[in-house]
N, C-alpha and C. Protein backbone atom coordinates (compact mmCIF):
# COMPACT_ATOMS: atom_id res chain seq x y z
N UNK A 1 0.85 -1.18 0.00
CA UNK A 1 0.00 0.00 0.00
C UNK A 1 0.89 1.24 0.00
N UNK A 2 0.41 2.17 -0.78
CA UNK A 2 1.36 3.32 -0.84
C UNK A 2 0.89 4.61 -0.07
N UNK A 3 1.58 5.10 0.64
CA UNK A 3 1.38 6.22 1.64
C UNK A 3 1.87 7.94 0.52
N UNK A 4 0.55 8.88 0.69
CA UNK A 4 0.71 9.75 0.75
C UNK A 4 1.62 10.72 1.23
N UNK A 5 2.42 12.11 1.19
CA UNK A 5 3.04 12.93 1.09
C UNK A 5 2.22 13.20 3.15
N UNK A 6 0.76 13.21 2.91
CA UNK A 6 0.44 14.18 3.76
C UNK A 6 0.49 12.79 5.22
N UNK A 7 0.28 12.01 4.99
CA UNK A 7 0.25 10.82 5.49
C UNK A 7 1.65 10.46 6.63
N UNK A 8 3.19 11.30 5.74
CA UNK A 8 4.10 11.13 6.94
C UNK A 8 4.52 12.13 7.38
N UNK A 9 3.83 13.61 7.00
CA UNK A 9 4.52 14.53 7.44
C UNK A 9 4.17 14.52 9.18
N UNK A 10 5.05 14.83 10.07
CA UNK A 10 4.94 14.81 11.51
C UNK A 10 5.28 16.19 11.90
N UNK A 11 3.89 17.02 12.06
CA UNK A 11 4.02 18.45 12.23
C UNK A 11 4.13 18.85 14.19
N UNK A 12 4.25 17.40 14.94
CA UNK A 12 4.03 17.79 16.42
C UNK A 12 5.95 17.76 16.23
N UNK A 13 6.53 16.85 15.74
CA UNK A 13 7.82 17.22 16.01
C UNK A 13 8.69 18.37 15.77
N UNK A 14 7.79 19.48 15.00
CA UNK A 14 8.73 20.90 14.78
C UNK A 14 7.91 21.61 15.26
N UNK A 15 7.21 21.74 16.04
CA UNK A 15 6.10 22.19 16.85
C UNK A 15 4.69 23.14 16.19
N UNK A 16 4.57 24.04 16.95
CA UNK A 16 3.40 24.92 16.64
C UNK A 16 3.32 26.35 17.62
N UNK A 17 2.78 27.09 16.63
CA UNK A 17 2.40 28.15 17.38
C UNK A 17 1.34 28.83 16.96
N UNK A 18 0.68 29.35 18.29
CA UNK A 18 -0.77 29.85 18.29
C UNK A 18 -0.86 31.27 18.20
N UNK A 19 -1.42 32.02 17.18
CA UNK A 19 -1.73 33.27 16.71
C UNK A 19 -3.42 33.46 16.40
N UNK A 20 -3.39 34.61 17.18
CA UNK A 20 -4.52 35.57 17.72
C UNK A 20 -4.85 36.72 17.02
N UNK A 21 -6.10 37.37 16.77
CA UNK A 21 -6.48 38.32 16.54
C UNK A 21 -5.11 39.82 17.02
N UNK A 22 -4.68 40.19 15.50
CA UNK A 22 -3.83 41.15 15.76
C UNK A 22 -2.53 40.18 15.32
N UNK A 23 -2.05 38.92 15.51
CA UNK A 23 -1.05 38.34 15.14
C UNK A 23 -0.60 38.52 13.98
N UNK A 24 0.78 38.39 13.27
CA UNK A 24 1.27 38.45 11.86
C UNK A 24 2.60 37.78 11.67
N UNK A 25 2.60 36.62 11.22
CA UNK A 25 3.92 36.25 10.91
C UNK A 25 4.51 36.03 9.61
N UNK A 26 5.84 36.06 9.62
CA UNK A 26 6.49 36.06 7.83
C UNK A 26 7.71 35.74 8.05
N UNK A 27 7.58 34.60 6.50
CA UNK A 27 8.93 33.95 6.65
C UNK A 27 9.21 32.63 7.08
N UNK A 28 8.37 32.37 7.96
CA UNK A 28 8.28 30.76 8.46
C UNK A 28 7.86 29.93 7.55
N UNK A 29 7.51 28.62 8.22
CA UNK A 29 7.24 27.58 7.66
C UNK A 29 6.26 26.99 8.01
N UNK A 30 4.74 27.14 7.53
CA UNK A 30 3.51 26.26 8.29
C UNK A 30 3.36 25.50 7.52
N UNK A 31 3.13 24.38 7.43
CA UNK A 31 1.89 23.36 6.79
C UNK A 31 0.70 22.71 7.10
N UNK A 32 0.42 23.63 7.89
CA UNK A 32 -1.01 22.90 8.32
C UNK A 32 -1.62 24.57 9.11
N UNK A 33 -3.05 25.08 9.29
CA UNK A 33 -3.51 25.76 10.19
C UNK A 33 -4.96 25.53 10.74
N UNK A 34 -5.01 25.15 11.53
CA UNK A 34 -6.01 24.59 12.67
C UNK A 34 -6.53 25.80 12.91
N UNK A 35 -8.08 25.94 12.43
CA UNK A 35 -8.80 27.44 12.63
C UNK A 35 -9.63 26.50 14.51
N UNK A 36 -9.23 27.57 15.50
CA UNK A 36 -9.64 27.01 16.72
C UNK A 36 -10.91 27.75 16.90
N UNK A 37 -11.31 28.81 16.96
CA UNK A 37 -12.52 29.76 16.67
C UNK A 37 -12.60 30.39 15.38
N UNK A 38 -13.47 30.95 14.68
CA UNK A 38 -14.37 31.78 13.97
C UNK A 38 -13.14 32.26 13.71
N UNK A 39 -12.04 32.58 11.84
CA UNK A 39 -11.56 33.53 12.16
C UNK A 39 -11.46 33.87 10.96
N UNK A 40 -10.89 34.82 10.43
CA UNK A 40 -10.53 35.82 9.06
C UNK A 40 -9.17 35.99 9.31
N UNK A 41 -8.36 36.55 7.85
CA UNK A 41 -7.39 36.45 8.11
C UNK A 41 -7.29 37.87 6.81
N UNK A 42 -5.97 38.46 7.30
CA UNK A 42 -5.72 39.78 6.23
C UNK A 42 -5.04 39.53 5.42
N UNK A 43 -3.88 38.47 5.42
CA UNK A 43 -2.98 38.13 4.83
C UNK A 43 -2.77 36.44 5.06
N UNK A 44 -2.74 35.51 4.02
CA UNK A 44 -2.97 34.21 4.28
C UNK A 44 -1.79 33.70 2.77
N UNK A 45 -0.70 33.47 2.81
CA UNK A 45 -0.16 33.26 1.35
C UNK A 45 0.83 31.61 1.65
N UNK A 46 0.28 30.98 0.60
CA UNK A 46 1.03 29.67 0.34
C UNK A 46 1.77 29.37 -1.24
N UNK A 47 3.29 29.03 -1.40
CA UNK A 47 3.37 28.53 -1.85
C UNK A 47 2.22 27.87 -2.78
N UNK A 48 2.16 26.73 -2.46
CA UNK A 48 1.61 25.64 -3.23
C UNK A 48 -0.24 25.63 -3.15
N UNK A 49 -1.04 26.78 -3.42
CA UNK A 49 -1.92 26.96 -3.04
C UNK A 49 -2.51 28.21 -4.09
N UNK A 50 -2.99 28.06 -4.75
CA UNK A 50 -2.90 28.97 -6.16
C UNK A 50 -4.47 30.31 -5.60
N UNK A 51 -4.30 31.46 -5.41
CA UNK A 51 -4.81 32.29 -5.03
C UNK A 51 -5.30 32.50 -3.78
N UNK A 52 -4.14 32.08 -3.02
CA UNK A 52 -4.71 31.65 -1.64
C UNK A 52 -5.03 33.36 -0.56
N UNK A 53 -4.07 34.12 -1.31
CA UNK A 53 -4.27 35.61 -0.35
C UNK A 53 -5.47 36.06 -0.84
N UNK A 54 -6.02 35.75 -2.12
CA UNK A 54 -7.22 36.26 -2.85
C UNK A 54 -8.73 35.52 -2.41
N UNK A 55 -8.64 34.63 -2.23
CA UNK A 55 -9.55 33.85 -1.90
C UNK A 55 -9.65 33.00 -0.60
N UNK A 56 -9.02 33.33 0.21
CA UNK A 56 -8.98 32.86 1.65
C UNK A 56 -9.17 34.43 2.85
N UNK A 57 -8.58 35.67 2.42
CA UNK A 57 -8.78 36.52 2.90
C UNK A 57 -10.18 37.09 3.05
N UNK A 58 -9.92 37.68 4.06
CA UNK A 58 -11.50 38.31 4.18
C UNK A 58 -12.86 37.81 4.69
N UNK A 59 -12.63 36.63 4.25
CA UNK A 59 -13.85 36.03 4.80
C UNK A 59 -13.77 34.95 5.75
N UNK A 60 -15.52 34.05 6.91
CA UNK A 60 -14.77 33.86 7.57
C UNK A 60 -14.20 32.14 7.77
N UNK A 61 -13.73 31.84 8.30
CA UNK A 61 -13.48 30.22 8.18
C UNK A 61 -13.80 29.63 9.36
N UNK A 62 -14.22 28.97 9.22
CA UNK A 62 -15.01 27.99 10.53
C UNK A 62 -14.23 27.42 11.36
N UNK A 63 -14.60 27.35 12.88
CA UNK A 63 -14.01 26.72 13.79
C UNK A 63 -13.95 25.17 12.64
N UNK A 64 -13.17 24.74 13.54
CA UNK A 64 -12.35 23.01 13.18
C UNK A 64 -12.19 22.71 11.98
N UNK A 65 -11.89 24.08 11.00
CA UNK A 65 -11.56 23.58 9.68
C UNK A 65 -9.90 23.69 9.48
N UNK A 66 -9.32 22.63 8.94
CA UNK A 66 -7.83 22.96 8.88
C UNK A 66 -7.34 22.74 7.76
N UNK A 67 -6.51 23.92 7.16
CA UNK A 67 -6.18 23.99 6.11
C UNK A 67 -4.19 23.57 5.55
N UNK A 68 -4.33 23.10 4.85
CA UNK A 68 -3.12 22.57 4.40
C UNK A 68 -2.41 23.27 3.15
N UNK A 69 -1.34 23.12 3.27
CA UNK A 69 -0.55 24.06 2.58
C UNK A 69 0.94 24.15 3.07
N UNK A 70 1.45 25.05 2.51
CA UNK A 70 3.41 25.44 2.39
C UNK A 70 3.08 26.92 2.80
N UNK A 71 2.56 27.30 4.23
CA UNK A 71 2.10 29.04 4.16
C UNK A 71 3.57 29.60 4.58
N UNK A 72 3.82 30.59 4.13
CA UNK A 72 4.70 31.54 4.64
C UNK A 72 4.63 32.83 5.07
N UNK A 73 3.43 33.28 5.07
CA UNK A 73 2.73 34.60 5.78
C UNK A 73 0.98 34.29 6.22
N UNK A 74 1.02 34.58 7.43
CA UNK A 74 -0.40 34.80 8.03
C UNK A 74 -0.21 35.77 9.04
N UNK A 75 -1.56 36.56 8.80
CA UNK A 75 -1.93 37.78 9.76
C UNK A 75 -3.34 37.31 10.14
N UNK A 76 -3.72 37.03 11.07
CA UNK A 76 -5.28 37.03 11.97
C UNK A 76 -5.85 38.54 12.43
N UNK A 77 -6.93 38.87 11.39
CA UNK A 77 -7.51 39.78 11.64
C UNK A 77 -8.34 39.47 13.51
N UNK A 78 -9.31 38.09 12.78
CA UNK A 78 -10.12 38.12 14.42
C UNK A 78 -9.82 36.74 14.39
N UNK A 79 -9.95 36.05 15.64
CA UNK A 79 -9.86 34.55 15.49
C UNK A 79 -8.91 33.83 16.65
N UNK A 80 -8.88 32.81 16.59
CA UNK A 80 -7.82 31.95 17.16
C UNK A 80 -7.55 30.94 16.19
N UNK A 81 -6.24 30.63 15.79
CA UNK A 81 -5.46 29.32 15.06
C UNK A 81 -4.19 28.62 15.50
N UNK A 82 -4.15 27.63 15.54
CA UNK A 82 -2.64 26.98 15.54
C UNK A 82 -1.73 26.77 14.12
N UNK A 83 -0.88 27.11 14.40
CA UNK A 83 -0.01 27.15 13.32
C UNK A 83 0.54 26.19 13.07
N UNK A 84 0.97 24.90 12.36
CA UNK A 84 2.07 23.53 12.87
C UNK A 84 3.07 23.94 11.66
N UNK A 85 4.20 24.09 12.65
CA UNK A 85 5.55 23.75 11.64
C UNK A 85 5.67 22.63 10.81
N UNK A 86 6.44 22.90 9.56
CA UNK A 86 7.05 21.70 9.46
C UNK A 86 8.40 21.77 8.48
């Protein structure tokens, strides 16, 4: 049986960090973001994710939805998320 890309990535071993309403980071490395409450975002950009500042901004994203991706900039307008390295 053949295993997926997303299948071995292990995002608890390079940890995570949690960004809040007012948060902004750039430059890092997420692949994964765990929306924990209700949130919007001003700035949301991935790599591998084709209009992702255009169409992920602004509007809002639901608690327990988690989005996957190569992000290298997020700003949380309102909200709570976890960020997972990898």
């Amino acid at each position: 049986m053949s295993s997926s890309r997303n299948n071995t990535l292990e995002f608890s071993s390079v940890g995570s960090e949690v960004l809040d309403a007012g948060d902004s980071v750039t430059g890092k490395k997420y692949g994964a973001i765990q929306i924990i409450t209700d949130t919007n975002f001003s700035t949301l950009t991935a790599n591998n994710v084709d209009q992702s500042s255009a169409v992920l901004t602004g509007v809002g994203i639901g608690a327990g939805t988690i989005l996957y991706g190569q992000f290298s900039a997020v700003a949380v307008t309102s909200g709570l998320v976890i960020c997972h390295k990898y």
